[in-house]
Each structure stands twice: as C-alpha cells, then as structure tokens.
N, C-alpha and C. Protein backbone atom coordinates (compact mmCIF):
# COMPACT_ATOMS: atom_id res chain seq x y z
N UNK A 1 4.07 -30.94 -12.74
CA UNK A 1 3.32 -30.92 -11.49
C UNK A 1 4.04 -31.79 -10.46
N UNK A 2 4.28 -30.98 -9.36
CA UNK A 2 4.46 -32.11 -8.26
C UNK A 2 3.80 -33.53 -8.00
N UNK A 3 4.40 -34.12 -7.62
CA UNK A 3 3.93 -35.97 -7.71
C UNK A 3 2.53 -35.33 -6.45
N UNK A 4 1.41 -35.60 -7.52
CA UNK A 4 0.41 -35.60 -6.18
C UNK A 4 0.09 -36.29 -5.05
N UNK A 5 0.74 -38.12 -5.05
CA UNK A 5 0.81 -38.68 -4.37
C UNK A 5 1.85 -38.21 -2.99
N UNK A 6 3.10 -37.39 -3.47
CA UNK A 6 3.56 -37.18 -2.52
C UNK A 6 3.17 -35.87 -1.90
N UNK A 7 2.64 -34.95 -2.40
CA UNK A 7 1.86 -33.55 -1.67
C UNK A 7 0.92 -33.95 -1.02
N UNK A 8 0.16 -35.25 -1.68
CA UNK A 8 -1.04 -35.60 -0.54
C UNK A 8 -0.24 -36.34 0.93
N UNK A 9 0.67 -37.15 0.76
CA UNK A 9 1.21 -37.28 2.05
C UNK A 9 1.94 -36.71 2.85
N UNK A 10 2.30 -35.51 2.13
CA UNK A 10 3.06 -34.14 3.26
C UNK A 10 1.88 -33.38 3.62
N UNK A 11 0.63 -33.64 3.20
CA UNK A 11 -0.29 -32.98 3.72
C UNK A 11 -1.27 -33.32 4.91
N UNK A 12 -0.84 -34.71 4.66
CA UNK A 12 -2.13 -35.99 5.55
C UNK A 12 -1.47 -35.47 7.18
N UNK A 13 -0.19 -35.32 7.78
CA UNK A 13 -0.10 -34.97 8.85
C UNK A 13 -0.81 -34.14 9.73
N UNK A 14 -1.09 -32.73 8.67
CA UNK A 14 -1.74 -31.50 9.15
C UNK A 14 -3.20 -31.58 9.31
N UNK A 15 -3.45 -32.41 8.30
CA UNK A 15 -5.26 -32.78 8.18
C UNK A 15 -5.49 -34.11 9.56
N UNK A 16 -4.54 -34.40 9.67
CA UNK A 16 -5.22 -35.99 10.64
C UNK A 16 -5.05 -34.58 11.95
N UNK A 17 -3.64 -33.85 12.00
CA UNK A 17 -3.93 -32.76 13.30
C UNK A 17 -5.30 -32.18 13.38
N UNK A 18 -5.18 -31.30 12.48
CA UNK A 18 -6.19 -30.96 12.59
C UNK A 18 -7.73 -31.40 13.20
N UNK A 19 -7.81 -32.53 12.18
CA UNK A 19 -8.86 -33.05 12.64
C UNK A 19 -8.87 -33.97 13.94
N UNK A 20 -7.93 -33.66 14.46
CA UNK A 20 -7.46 -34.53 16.13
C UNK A 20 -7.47 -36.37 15.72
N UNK A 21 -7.38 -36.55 15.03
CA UNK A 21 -7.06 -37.86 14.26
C UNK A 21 -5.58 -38.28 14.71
N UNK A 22 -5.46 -38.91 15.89
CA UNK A 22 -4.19 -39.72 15.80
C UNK A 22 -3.41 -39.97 15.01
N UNK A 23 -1.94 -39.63 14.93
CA UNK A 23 -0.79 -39.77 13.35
C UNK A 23 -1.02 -41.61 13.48
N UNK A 24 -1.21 -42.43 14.39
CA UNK A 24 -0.86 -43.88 14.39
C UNK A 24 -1.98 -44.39 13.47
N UNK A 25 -3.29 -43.78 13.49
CA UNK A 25 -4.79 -44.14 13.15
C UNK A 25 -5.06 -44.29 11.88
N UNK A 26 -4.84 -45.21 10.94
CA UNK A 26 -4.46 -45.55 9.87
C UNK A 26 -5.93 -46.07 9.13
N UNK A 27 -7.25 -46.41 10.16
CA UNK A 27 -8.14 -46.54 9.40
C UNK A 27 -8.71 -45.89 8.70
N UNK A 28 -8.24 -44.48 8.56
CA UNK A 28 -9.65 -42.90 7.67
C UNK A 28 -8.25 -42.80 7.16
N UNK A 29 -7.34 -43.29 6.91
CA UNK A 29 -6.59 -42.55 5.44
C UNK A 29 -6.63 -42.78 4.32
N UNK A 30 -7.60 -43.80 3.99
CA UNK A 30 -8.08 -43.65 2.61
C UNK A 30 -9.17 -42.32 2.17
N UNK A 31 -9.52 -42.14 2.98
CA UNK A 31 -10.64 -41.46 2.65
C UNK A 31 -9.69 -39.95 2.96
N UNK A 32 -9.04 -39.97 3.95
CA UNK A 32 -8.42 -38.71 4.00
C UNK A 32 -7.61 -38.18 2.68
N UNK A 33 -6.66 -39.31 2.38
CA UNK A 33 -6.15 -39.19 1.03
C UNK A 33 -6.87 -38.84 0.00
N UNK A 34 -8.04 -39.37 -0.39
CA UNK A 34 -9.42 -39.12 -1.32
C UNK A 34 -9.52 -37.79 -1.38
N UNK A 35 -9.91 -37.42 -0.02
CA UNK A 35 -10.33 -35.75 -0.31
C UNK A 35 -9.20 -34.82 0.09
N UNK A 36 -8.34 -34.91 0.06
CA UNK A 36 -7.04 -34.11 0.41
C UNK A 36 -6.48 -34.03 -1.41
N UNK A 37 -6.81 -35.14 -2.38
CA UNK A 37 -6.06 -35.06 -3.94
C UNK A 37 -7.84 -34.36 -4.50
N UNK A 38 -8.85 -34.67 -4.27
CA UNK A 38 -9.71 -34.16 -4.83
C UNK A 38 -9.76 -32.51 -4.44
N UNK A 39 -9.47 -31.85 -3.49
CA UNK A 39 -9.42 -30.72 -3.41
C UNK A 39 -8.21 -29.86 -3.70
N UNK A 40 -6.77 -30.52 -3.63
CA UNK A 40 -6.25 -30.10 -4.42
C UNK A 40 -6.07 -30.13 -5.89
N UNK A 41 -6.85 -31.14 -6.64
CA UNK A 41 -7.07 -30.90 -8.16
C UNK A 41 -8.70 -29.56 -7.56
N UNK A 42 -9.26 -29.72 -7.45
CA UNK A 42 -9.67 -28.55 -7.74
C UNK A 42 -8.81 -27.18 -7.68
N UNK A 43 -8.24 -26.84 -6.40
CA UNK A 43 -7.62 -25.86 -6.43
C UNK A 43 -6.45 -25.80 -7.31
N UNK A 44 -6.16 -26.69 -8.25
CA UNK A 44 -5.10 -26.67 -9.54
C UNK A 44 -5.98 -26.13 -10.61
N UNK A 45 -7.38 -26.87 -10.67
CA UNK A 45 -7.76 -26.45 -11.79
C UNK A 45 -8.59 -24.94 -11.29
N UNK A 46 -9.04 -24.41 -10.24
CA UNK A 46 -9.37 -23.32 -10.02
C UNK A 46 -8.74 -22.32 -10.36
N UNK A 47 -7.30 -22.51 -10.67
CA UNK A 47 -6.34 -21.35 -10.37
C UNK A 47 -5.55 -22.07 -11.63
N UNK A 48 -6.16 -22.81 -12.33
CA UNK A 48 -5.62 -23.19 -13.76
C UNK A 48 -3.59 -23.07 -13.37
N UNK A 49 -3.59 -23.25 -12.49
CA UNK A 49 -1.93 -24.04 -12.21
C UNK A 49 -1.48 -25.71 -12.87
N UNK A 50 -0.24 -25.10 -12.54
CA UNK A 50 0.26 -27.16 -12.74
C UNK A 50 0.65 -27.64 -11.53
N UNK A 51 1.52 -26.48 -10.54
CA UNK A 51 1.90 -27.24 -9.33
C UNK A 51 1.30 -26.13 -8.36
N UNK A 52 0.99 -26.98 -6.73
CA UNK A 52 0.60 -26.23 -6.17
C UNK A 52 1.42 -25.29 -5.54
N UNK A 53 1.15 -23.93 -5.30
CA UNK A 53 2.18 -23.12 -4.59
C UNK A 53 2.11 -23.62 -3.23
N UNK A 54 2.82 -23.19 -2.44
CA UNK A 54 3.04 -24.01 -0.91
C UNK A 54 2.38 -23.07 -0.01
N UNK A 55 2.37 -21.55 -0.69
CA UNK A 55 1.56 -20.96 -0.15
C UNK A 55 -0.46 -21.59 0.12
N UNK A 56 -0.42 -22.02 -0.75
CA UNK A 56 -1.78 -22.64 -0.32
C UNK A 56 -1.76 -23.63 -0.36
N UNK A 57 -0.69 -24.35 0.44
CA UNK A 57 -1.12 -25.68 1.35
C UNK A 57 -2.03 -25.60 2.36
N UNK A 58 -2.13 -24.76 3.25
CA UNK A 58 -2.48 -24.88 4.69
C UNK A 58 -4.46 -24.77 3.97
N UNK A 59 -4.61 -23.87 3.24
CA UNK A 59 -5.63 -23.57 2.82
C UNK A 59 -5.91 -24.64 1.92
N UNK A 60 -5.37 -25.67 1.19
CA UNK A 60 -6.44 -26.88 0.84
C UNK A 60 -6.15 -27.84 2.36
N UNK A 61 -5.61 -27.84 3.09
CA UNK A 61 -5.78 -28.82 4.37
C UNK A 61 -6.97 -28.65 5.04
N UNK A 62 -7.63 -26.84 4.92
CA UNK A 62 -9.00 -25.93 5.60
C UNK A 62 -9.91 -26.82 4.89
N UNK A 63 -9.37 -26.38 3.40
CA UNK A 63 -11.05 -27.25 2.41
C UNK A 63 -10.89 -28.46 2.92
N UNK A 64 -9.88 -29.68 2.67
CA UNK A 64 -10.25 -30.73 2.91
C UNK A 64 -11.06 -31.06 4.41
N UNK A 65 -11.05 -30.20 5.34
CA UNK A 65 -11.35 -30.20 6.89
C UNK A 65 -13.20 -29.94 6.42
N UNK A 66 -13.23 -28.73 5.77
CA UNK A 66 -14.73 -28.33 5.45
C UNK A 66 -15.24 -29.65 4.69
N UNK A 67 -14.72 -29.61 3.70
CA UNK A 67 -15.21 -30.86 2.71
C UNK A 67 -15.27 -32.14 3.61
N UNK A 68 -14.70 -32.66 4.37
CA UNK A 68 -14.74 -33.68 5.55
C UNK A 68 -16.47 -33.62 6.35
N UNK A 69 -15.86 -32.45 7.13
CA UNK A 69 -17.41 -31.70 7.90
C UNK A 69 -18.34 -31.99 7.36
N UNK A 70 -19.06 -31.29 5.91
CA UNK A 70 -20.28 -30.93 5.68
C UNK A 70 -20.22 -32.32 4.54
N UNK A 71 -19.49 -33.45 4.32
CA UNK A 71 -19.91 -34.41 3.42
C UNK A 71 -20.04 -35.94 4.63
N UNK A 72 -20.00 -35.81 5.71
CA UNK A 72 -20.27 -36.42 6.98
C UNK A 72 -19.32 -37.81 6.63
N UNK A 73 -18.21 -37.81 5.62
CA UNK A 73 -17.32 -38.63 5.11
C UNK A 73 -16.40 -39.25 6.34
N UNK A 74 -16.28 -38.91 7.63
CA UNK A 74 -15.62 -39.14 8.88
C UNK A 74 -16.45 -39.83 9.48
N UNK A 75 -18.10 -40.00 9.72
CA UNK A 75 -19.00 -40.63 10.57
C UNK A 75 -18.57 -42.08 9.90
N UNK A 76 -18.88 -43.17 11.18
CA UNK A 76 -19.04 -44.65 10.92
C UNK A 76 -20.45 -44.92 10.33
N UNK A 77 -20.34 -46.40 9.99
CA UNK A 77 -21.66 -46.45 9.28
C UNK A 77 -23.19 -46.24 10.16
N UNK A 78 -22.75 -46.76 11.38
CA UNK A 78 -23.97 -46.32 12.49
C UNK A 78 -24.63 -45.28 12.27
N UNK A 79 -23.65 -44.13 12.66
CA UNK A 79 -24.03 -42.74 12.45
C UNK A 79 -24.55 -41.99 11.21
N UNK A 80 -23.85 -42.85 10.40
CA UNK A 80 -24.58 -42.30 9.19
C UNK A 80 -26.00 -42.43 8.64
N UNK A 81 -26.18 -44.53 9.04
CA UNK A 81 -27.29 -44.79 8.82
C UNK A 81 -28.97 -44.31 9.31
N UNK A 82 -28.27 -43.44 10.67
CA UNK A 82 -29.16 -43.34 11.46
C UNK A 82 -30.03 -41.97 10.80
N UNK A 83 -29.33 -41.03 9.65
CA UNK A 83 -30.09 -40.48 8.96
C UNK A 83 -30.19 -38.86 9.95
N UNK A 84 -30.59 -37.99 9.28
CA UNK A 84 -30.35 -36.64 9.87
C UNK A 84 -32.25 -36.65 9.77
N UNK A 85 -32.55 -35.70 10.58
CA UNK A 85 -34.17 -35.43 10.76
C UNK A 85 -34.25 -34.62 9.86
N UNK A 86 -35.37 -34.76 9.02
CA UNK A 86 -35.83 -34.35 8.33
C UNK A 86 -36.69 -33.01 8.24
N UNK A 87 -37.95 -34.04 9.37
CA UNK A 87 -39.18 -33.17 9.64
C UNK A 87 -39.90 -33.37 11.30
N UNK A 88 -40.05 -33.08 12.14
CA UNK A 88 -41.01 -33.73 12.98
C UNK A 88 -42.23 -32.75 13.40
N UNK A 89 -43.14 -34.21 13.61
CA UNK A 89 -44.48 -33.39 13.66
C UNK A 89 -45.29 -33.84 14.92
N UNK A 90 -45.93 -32.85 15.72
CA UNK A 90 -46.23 -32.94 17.37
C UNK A 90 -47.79 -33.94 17.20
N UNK A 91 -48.43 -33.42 16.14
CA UNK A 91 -49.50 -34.19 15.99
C UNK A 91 -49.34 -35.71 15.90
N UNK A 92 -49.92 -36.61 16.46
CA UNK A 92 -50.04 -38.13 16.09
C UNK A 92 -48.43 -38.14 16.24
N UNK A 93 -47.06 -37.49 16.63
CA UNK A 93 -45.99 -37.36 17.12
C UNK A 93 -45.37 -38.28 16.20
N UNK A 94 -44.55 -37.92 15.18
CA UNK A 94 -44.45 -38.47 13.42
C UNK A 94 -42.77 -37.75 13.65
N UNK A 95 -41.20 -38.60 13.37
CA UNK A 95 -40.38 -38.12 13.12
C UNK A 95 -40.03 -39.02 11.11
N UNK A 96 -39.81 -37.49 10.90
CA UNK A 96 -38.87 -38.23 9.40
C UNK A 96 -37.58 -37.78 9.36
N UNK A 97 -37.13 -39.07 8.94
CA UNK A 97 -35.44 -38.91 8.81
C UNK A 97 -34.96 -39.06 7.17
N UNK A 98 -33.90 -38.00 6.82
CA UNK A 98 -33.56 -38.37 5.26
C UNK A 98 -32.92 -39.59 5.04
N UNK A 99 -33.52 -40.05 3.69
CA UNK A 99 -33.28 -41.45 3.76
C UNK A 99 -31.09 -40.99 2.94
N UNK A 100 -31.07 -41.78 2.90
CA UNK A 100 -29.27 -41.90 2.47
C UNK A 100 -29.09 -41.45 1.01
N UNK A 101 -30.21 -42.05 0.45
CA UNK A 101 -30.10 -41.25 -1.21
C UNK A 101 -30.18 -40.28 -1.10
N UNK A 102 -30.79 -39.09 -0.06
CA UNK A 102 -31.23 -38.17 -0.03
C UNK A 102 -29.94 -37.26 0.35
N UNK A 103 -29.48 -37.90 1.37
CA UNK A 103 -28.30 -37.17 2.03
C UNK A 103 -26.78 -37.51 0.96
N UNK A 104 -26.62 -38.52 0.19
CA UNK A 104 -25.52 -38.23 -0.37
C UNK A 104 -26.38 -37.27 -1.86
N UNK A 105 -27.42 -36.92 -2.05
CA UNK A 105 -27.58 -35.78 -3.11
C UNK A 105 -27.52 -34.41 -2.25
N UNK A 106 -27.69 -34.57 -1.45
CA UNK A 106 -26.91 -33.25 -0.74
C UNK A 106 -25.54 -33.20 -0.58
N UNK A 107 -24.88 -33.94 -0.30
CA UNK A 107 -23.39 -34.59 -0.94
C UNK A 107 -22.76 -33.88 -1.76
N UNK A 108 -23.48 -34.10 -2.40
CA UNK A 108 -22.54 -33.89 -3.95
C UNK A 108 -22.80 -32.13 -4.42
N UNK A 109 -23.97 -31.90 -3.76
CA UNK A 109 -24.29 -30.45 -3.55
C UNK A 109 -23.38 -29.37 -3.31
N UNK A 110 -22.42 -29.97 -2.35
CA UNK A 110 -21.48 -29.28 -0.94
C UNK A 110 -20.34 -28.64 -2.25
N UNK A 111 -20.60 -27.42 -1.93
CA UNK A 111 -18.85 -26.22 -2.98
C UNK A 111 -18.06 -26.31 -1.79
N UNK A 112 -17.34 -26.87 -2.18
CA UNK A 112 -15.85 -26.84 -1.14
C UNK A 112 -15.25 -25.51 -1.37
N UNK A 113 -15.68 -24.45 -1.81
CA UNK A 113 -15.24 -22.67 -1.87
C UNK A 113 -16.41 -21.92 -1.03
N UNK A 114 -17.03 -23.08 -0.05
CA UNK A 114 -18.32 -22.36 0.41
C UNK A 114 -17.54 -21.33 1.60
N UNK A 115 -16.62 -21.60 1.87
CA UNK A 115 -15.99 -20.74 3.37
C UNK A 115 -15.50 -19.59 2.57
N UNK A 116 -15.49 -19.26 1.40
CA UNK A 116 -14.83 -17.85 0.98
C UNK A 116 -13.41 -18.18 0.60
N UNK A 117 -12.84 -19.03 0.06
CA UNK A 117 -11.84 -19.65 -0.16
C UNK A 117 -11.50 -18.94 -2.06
N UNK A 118 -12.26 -18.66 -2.52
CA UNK A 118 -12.19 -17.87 -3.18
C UNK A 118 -11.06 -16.58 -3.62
N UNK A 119 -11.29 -15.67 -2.33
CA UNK A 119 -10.64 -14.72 -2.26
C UNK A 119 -8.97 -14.81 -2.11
N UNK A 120 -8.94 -16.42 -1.01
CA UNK A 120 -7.37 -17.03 -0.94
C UNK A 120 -7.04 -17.10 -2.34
N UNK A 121 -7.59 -18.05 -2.87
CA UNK A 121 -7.21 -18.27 -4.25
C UNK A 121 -7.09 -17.25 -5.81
N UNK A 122 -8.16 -16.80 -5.20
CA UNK A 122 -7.80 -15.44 -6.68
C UNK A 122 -6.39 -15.04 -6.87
N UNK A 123 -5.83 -14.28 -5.64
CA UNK A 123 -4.52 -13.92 -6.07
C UNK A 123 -3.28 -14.84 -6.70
N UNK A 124 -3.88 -16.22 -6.60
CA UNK A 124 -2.95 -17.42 -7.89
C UNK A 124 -3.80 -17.66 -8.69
N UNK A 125 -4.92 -16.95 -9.09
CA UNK A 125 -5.74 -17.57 -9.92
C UNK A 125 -4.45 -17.02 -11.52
N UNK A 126 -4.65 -17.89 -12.91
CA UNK A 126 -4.05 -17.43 -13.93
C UNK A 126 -5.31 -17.64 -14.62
N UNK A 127 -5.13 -16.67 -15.67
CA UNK A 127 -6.32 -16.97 -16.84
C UNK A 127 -5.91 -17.00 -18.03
N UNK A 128 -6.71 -18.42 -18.74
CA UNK A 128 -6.38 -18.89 -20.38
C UNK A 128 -6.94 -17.96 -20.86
N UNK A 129 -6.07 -18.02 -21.84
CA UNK A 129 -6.45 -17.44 -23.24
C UNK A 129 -6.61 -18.17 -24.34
C-alpha cells in the first residue's frame, strides 16, 4: 500500500481548495488529515484494495468534503455549541435545541457513500473469496 501518510498529504491541497481553506491555514489540518485517511481506508476496504488507484483520488477528496459538511467537523466550538433546533413551538413560544450528545449520535450516523459514491467505486470494487 502506498504510505498513507503521504497520499493523505498529496491530497490535503485539493481538500483545503476545495473547501476554500487557505493552503497557509494550518489550524483544521488535523482534522482535515483525520478525515481525508478515514475515508480513504474506507474506500480501500470498500473496494477490498491495498493501494488506492489515482483514479479515485478526486472522489475520496468529494467524500472527505461530504463527510466534513454533514459531520459539522469544520464549525468552531461557538457554532457548534449553539446546537441545531430541534423543535419550536408558537404556544407559550418554547425553542428546543439538540443537545451535543444528540448531534454527535447523528454523527456517527452519517454513510460517507450517501452521495452515490457507490457506483464510482464499484467498477474497482474486487471480491474475496
């Protein structure tokens, strides 16, 4: 297998573009790194490979962008704390917000194959025997 440490840093360029993240901006590359090797071990073990084809680079840079998005892993702690609405109610005028346990079990919820990423991948998928 390619050194994953170094595929994750030929990859971090395209993902900080992407995500309009300044190349100088050095505080979210831990976390960028995090989910840039966690989605490419999935897509290794999805497609039961050892190294990744280069053909689907650009397409784990997409997941890591989705997986970014919908795990709110980019917000500061402000934003996060401040909790997503829950419920609100006009009567006696009542807002609920999910508390944080709530929102990282939705977290962990999130299929990073939710965009149809699937179909990219089948054609490298290999199957054990």
């Amino acid at each position: 297998m390619e050194n994953l440490q170094s595929l994750v840093l030929k990859l971090l360029p395209k993902l900080k573009q992407l995500l309009k993240i300044p190349s100088d901006q050095v505080d979210l590359d831990e976390v960028l790194k995090f989910s840039l090797e966690t989605e490419i071990l999935d897509v290794l073990n999805y497609c039961n490979l050892e190294d990744l084809p280069w053909q689907l680079e650009n397409t784990v840079v997409m997941m890591t962008k989705d997986l970014l998005e919908a795990t709110q892993l980019l917000l500061s702690a402000d934003e996060v704390s401040e909790g997503q609405v829950k419920s609100i109610t006009e009567g006696d005028f009542a807002i609920t917000k999910a508390t944080s346990a709530e929102m990282m079990a939705a977290m962990v919820n999130v299929s990073s194959f939710s965009q149809n990423y699937e179909d990219r991948l089948n054609s490298f998928r290999k199957f054990r025997w």
